[in-house]
C-alpha atoms as a PDB file:
ATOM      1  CA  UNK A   1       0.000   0.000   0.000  1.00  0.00           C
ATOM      2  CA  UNK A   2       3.183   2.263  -0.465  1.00  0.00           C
ATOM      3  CA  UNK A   3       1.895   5.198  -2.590  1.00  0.00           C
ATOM      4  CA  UNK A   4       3.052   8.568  -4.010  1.00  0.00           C
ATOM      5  CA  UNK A   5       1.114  11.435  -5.665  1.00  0.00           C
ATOM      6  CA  UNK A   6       1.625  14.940  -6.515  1.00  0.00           C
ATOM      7  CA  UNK A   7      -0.108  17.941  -8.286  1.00  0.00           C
ATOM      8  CA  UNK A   8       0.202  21.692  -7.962  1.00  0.00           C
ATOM      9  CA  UNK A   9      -2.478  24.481  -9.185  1.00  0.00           C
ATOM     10  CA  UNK A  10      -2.493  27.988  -9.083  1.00  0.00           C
ATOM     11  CA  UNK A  11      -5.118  30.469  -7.852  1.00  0.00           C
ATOM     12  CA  UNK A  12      -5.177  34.009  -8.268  1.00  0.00           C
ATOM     13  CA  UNK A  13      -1.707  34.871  -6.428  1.00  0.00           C
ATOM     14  CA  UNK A  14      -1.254  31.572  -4.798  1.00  0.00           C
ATOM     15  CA  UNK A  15       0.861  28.313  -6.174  1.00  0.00           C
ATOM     16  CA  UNK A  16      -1.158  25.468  -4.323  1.00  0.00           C
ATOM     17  CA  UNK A  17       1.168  21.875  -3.822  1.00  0.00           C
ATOM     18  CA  UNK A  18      -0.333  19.060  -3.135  1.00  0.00           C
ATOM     19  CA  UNK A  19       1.796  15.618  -1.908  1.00  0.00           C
ATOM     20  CA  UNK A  20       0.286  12.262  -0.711  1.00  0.00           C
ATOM     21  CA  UNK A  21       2.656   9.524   0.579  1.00  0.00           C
ATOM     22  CA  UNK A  22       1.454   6.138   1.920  1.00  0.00           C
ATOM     23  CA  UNK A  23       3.202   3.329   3.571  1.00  0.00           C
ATOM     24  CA  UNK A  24       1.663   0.016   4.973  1.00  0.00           C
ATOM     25  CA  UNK A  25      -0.558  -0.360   7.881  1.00  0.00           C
ATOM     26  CA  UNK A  26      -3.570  -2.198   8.495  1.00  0.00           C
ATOM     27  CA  UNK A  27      -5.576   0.288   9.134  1.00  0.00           C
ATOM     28  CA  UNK A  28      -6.230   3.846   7.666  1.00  0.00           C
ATOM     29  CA  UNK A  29      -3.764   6.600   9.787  1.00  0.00           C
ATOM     30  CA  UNK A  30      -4.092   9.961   7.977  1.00  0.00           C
ATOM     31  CA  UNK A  31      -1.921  12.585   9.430  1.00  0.00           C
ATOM     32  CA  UNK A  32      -2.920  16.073   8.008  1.00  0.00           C
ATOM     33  CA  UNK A  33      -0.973  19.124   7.165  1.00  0.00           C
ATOM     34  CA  UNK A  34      -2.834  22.013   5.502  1.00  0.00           C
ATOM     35  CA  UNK A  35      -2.721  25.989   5.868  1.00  0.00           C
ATOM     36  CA  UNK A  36      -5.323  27.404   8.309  1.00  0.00           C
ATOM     37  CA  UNK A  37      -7.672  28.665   5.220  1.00  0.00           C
ATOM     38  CA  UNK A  38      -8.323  25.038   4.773  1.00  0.00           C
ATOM     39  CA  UNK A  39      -9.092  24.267   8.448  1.00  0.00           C
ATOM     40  CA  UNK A  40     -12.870  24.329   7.504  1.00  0.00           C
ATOM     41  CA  UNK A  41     -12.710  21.707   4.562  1.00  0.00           C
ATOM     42  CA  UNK A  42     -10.693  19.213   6.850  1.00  0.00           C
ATOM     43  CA  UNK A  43     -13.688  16.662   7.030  1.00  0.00           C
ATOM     44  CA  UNK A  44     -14.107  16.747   3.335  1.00  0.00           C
ATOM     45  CA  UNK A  45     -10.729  16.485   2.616  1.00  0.00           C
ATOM     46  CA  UNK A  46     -10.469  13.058   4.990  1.00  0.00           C
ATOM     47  CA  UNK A  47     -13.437  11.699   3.276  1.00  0.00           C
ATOM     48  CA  UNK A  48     -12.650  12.192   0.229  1.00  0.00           C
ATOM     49  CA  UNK A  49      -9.236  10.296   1.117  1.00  0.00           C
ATOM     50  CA  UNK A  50     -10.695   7.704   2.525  1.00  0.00           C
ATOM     51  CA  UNK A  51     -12.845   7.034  -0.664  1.00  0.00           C
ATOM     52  CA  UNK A  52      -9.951   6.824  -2.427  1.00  0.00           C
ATOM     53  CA  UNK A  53      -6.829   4.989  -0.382  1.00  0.00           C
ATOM     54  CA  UNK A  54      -9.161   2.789   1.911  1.00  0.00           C
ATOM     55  CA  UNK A  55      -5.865   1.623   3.846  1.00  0.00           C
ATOM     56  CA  UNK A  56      -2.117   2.415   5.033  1.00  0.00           C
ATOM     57  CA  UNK A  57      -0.156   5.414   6.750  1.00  0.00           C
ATOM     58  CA  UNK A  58      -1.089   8.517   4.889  1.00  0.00           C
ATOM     59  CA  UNK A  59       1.021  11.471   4.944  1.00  0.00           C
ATOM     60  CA  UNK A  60      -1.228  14.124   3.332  1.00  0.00           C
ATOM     61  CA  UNK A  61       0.477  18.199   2.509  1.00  0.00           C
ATOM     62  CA  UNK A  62      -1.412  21.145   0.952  1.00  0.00           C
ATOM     63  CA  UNK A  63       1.484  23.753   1.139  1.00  0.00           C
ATOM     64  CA  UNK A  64       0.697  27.293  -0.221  1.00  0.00           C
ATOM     65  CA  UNK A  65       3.320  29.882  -1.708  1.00  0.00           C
ATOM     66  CA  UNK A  66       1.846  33.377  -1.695  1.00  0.00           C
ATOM     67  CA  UNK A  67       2.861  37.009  -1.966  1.00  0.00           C
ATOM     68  CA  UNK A  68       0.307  37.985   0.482  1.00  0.00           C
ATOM     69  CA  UNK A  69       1.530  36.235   3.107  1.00  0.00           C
ATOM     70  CA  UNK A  70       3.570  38.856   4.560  1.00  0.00           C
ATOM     71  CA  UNK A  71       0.059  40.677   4.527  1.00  0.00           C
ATOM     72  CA  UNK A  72      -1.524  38.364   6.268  1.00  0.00           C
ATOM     73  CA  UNK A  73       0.167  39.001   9.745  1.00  0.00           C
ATOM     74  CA  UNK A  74       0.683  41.952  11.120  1.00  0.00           C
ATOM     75  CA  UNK A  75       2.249  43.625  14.157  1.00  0.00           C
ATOM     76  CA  UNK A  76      -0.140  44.135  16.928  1.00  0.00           C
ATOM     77  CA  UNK A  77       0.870  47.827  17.942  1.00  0.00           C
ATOM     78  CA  UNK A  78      -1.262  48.161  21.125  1.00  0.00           C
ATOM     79  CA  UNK A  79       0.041  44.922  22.745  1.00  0.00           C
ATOM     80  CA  UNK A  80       3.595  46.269  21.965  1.00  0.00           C
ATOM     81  CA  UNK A  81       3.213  49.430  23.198  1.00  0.00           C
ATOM     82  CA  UNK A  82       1.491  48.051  26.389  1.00  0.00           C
ATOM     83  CA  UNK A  83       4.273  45.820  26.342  1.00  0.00           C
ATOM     84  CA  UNK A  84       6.604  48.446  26.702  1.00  0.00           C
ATOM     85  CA  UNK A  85       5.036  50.732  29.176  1.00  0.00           C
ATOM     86  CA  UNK A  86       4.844  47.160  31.391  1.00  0.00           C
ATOM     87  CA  UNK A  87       8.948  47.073  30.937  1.00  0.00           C
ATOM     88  CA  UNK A  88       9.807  50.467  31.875  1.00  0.00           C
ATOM     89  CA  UNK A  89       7.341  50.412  35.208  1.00  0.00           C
ATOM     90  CA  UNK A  90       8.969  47.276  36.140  1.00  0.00           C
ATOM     91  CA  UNK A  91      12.559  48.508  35.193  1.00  0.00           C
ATOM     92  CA  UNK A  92      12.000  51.205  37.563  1.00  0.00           C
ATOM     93  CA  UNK A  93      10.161  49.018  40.542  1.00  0.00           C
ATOM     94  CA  UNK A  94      12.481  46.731  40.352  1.00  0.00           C
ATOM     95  CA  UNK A  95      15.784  49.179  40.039  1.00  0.00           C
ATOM     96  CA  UNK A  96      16.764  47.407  36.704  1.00  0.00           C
ATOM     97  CA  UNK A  97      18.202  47.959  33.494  1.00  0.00           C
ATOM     98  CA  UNK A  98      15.710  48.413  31.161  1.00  0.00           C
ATOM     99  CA  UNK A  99      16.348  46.296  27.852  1.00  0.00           C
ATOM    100  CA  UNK A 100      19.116  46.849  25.126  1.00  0.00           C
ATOM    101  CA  UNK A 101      17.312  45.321  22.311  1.00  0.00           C
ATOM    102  CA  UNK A 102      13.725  46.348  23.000  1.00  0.00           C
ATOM    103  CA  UNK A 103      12.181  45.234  19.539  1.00  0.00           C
ATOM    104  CA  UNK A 104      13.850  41.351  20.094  1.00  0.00           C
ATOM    105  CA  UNK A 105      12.322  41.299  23.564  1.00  0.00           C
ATOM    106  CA  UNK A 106       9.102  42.337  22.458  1.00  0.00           C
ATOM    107  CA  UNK A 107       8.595  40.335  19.642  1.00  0.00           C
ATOM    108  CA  UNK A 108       8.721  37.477  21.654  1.00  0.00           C
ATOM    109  CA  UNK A 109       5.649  38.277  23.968  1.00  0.00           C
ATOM    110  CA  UNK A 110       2.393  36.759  23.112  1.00  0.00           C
ATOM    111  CA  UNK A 111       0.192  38.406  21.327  1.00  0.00           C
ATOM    112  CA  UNK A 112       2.503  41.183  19.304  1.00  0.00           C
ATOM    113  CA  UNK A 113       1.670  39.582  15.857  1.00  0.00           C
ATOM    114  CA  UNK A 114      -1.871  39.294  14.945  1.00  0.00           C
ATOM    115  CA  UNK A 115      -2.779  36.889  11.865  1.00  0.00           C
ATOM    116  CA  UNK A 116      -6.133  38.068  10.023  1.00  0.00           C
ATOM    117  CA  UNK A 117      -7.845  34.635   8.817  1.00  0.00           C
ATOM    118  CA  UNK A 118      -8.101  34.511   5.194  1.00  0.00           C
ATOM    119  CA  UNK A 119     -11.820  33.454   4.238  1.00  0.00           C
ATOM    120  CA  UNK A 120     -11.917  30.471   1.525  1.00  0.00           C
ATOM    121  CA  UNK A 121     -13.591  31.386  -1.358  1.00  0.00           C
ATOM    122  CA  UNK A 122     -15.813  29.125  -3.617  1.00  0.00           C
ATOM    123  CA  UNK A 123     -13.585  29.127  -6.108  1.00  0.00           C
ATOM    124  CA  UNK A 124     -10.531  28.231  -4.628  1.00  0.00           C
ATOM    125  CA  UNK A 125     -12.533  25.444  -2.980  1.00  0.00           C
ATOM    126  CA  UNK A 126     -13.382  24.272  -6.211  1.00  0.00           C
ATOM    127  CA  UNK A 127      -9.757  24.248  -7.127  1.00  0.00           C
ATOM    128  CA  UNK A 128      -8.200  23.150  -4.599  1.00  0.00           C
ATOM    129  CA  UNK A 129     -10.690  19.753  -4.946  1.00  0.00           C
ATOM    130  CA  UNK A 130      -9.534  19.520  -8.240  1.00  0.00           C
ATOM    131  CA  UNK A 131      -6.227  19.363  -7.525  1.00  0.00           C
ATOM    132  CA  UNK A 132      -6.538  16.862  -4.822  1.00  0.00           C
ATOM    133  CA  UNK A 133      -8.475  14.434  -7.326  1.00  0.00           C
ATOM    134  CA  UNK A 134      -5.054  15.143  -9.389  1.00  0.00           C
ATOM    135  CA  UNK A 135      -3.006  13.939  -6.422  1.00  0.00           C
ATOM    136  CA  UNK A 136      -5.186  11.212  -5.948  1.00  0.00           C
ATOM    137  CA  UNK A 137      -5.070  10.254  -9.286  1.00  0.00           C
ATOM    138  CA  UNK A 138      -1.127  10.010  -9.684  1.00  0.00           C
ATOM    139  CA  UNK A 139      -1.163   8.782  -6.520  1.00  0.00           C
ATOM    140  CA  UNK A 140      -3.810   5.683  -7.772  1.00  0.00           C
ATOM    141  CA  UNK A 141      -1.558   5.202 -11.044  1.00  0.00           C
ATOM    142  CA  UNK A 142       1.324   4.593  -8.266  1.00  0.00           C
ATOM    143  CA  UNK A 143      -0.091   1.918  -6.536  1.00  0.00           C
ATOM    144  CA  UNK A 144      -1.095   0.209  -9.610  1.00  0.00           C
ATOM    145  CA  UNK A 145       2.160  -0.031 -11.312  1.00  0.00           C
ATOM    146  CA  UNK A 146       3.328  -1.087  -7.857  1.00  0.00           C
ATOM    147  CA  UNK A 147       0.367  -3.651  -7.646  1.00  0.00           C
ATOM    148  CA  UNK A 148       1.456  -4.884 -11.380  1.00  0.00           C
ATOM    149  CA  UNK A 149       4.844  -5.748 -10.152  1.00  0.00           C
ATOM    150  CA  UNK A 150       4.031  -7.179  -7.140  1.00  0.00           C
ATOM    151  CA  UNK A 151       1.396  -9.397  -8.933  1.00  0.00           C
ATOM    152  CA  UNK A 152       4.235 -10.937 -11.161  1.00  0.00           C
ATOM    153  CA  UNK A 153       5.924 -11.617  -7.855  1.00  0.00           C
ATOM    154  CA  UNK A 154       2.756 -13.434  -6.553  1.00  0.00           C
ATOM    155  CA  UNK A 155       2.764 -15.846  -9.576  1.00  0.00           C
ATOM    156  CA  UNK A 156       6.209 -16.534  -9.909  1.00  0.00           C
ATOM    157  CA  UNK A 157       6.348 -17.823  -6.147  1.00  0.00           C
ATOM    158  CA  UNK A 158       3.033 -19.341  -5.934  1.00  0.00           C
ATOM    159  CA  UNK A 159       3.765 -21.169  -9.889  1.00  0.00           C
ATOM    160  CA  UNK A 160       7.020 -22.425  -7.682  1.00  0.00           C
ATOM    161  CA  UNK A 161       5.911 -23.576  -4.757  1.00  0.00           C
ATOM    162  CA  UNK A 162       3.572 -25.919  -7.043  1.00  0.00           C
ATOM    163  CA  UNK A 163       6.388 -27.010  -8.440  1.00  0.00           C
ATOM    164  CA  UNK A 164       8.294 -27.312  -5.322  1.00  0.00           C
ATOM    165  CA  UNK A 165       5.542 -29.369  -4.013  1.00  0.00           C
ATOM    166  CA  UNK A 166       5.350 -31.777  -7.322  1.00  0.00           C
ATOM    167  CA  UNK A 167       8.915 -33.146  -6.737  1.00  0.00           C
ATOM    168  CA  UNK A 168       8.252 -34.253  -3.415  1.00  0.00           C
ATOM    169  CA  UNK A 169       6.168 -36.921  -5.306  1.00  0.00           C
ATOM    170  CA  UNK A 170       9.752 -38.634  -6.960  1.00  0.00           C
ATOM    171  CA  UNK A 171      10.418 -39.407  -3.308  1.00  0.00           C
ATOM    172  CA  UNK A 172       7.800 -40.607  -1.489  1.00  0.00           C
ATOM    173  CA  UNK A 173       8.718 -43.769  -2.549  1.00  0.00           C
ATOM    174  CA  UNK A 174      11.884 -43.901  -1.774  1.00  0.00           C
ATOM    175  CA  UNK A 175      11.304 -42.566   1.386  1.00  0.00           C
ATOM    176  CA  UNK A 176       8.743 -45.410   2.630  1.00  0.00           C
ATOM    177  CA  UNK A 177      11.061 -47.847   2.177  1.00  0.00           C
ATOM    178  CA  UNK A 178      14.295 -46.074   3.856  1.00  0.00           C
ATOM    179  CA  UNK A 179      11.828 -45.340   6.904  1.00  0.00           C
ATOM    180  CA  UNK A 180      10.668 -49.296   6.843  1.00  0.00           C
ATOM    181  CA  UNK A 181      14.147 -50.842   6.237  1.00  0.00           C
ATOM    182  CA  UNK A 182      15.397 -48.137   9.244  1.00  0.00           C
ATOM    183  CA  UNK A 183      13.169 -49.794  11.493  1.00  0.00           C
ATOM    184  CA  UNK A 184      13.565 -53.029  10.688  1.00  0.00           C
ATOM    185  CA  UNK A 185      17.387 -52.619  10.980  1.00  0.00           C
ATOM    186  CA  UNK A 186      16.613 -51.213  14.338  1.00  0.00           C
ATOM    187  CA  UNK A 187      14.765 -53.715  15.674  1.00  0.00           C
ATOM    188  CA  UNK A 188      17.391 -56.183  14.634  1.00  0.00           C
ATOM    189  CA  UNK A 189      19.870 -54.901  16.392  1.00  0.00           C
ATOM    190  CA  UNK A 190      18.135 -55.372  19.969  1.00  0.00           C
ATOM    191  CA  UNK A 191      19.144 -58.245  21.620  1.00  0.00           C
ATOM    192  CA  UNK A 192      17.279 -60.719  23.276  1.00  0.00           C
ATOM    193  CA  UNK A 193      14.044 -59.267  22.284  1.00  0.00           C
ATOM    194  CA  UNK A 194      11.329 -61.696  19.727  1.00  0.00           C
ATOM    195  CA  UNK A 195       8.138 -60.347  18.383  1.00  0.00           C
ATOM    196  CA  UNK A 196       5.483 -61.696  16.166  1.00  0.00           C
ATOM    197  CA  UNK A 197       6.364 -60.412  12.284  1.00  0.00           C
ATOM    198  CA  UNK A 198       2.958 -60.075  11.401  1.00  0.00           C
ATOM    199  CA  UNK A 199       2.138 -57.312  14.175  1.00  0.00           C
ATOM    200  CA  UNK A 200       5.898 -56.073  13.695  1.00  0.00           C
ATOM    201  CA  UNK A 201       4.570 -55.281  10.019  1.00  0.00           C
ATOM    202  CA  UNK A 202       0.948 -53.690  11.094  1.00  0.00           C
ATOM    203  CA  UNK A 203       3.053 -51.029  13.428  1.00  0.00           C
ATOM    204  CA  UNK A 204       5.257 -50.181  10.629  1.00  0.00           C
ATOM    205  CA  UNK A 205       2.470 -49.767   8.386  1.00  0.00           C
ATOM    206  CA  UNK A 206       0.719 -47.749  10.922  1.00  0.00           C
ATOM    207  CA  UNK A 207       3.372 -45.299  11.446  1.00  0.00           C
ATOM    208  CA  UNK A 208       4.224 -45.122   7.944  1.00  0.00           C
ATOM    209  CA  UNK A 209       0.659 -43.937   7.284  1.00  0.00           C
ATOM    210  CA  UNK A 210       0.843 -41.277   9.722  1.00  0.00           C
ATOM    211  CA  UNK A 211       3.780 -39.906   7.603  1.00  0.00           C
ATOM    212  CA  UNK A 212       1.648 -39.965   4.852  1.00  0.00           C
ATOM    213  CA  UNK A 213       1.043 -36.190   2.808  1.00  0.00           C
ATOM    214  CA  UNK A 214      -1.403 -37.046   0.667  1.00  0.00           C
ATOM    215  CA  UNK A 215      -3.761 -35.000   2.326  1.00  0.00           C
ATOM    216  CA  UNK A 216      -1.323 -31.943   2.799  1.00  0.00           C
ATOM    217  CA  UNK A 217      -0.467 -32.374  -1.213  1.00  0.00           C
ATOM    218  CA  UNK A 218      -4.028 -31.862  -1.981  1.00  0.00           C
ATOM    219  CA  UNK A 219      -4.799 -28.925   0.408  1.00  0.00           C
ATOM    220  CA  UNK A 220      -1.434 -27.077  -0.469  1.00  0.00           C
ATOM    221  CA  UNK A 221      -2.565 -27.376  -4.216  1.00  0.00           C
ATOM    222  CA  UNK A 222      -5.978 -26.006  -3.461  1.00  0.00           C
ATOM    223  CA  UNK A 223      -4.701 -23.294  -1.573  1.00  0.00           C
ATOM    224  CA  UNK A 224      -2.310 -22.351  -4.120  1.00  0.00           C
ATOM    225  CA  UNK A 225      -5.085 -22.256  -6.735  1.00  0.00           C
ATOM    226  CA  UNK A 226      -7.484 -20.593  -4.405  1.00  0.00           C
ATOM    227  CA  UNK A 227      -4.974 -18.006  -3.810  1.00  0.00           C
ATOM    228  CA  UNK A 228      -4.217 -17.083  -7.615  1.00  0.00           C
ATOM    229  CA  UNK A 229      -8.235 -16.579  -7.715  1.00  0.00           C
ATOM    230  CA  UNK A 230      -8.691 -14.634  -5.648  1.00  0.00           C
ATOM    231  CA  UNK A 231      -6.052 -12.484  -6.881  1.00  0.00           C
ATOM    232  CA  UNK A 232      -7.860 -11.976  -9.905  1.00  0.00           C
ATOM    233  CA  UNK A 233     -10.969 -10.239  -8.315  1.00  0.00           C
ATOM    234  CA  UNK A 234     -11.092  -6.671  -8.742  1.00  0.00           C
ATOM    235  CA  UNK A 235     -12.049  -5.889  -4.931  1.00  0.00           C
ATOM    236  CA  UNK A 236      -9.387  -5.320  -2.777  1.00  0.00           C
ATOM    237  CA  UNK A 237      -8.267  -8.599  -1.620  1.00  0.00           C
ATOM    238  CA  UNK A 238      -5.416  -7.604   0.507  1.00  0.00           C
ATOM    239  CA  UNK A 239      -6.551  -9.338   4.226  1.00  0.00           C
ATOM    240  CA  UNK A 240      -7.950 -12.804   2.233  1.00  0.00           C
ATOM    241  CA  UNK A 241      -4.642 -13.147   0.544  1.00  0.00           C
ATOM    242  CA  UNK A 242      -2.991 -13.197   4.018  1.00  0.00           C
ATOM    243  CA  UNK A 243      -5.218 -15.658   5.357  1.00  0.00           C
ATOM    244  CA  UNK A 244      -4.625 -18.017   2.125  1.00  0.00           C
ATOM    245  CA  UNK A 245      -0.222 -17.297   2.747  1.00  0.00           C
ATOM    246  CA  UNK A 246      -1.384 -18.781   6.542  1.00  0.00           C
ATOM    247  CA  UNK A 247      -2.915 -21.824   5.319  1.00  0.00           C
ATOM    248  CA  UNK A 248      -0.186 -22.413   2.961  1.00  0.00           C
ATOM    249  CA  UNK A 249       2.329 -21.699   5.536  1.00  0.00           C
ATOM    250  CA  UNK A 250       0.592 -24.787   7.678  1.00  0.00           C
ATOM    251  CA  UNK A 251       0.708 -27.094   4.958  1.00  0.00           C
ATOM    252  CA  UNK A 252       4.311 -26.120   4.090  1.00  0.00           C
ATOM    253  CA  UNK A 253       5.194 -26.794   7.700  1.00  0.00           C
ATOM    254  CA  UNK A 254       3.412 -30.090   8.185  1.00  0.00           C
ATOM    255  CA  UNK A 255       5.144 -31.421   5.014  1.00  0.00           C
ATOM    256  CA  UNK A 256       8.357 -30.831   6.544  1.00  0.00           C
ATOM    257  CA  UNK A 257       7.726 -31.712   9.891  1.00  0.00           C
ATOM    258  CA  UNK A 258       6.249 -35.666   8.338  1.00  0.00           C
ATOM    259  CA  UNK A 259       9.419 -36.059   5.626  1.00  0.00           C
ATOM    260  CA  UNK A 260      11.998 -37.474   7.095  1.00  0.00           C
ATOM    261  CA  UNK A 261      13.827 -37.729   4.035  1.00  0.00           C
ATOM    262  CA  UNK A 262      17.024 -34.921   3.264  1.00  0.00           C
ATOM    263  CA  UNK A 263      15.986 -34.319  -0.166  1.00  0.00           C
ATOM    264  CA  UNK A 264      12.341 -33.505   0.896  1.00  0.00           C
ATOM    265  CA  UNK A 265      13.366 -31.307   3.506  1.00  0.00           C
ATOM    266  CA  UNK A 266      15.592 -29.457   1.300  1.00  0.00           C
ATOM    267  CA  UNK A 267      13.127 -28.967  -1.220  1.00  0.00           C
ATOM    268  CA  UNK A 268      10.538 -27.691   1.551  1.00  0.00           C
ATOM    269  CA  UNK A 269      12.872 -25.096   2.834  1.00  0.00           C
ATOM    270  CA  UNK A 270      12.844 -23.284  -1.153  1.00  0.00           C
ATOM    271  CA  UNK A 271       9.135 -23.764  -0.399  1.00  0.00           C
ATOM    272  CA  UNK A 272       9.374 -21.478   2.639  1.00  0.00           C
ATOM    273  CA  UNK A 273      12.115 -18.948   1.103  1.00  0.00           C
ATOM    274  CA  UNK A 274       9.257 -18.863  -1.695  1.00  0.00           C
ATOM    275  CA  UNK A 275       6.350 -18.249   0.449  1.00  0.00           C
ATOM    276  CA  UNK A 276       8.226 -15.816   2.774  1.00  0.00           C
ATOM    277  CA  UNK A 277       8.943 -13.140  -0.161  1.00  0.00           C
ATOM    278  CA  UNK A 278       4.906 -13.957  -0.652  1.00  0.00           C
ATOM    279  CA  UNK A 279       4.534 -12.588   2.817  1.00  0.00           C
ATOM    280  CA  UNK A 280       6.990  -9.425   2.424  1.00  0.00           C
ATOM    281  CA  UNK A 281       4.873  -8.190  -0.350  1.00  0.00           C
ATOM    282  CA  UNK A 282       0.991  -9.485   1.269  1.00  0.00           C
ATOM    283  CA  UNK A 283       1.011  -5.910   3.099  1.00  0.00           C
ATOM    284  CA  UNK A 284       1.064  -4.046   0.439  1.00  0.00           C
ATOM    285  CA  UNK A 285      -1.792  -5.267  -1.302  1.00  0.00           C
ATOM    286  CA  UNK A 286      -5.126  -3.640  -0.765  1.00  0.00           C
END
């Protein structure tokens, strides 16, 4: 859900810039910077965010270069002059200097520099909307050039962790009978101990078929294709994707934790380096 979007517009004397950066998050965290004038279109602005971005940390900028800004403030002479009868009284109370740099000292009091509130007019209004849907746009075109490489990253991993999960099957095999000739080899070793072969046989065949990943096969391959649907819908499908990389994590794990054979466990691991880069990207999908 990173993001980036600019657009700048002019009005009467004023050059009106407009930024909008967004990072992940799970929620939607707006943090607001706009010149006072705008105060009273706050709400709308938000809302007319929200519309847009749905989700992630939004860092949102309306900055405003005029030539009437030095205008727009002014010195507040009675304060000041108050100000300065105050200083001298006390000077003279208190049997002190009065101040070398009076205009320093005074500027610094509350209250010497009064700011008249610019009124928004219509039109600027209607600009400065404008130019926000122009931000929002670029911003929008961002994310979905983002959101095109990110879903090439989603089918690489996803196409090889299918593939991952298809050469298990060239060992399964292989794998039954080093875990049954393992135990048998065990069991020869122990001294003094007899046992009926025919039960012998139903416990190996038991445990063997508790090793079995049949089942996790299936489900992984469902998963996998249930994930690559739903990354076709249009809707945002951010927080279902993440569910789906959860269940595939399980299944990943489960196959590892029942193979007891070095290949398979290898070949599980690239299955986890696969699905991890899944999971560094999930977040920024909406």
């Amino acid at each position: 859900m990173t993001g980036y979007g600019k657009a700048e517009a002019g009005f009467h004397n004023k050059k009106i810039t407009i930024e909008i950066k967004s990072l992940n998050s799970k929620q939607f965290d707006l943090n607001i910077r706009i010149p006072l004038v705008y105060r009273d279109k706050e709400i709308d602005i938000r809302n007319k965010l929200f519309q847009i971005i749905e989700r992630g940390k939004i860092d949102f900028t309306i900055t405003m270069d005029s030539s009437d800004k030095l205008q727009a403030s002014k010195i507040n002479r009675s304060v000041v002059e108050s100000y300065c009868e105050e200083i001298k009284e006390m000077a003279q109370i208190l049997k002190v200097n009065e101040p070398v740099d009076w205009f320093s000292v005074l500027m610094r009091l509350p209250e010497t520099v009064k700011t008249e509130a610019a009124e928004l007019e219509e039109d600027e209004w209607v600009m400065l909307s404008q130019t926000i849907d122009a931000a929002l746009h670029a911003f929008v075109q961002f994310r979905v050039q983002e959101g095109e490489m990110i879903e090439k990253v989603f089918i690489e991993k996803i196409h090889n962790i299918g593939l991952f999960s298809k050469e298990i099957e060239k060992y399964e095999s292989e794998r039954i009978e080093k875990i049954k000739m393992r135990m048998q080899e065990s069991f020869r070793k122990l001294e003094f101990v007899t046992c009926d072969e025919n039960r012998f046989e139903q416990e190996i065949v038991y445990y063997i078929e508790r090793l079995d990943i049949s089942e996790e096969k299936v489900r992984l391959k469902n998963h996998l294709d249930y994930f690559s649907e739903t990354m076709k819908k249009e809707k945002s499908q951010g927080r279902k994707l993440g569910f789906i990389v959860q269940e595939i994590g399980r299944e990943i794990n489960t196959l590892g934790s029942k193979s007891n054979h070095a290949a398979m466990q290898k070949i599980v691991v690239q299955m986890k380096d696969e699905l991890e880069q899944i999971k560094e990207q999930i977040l920024n999908v909406l």
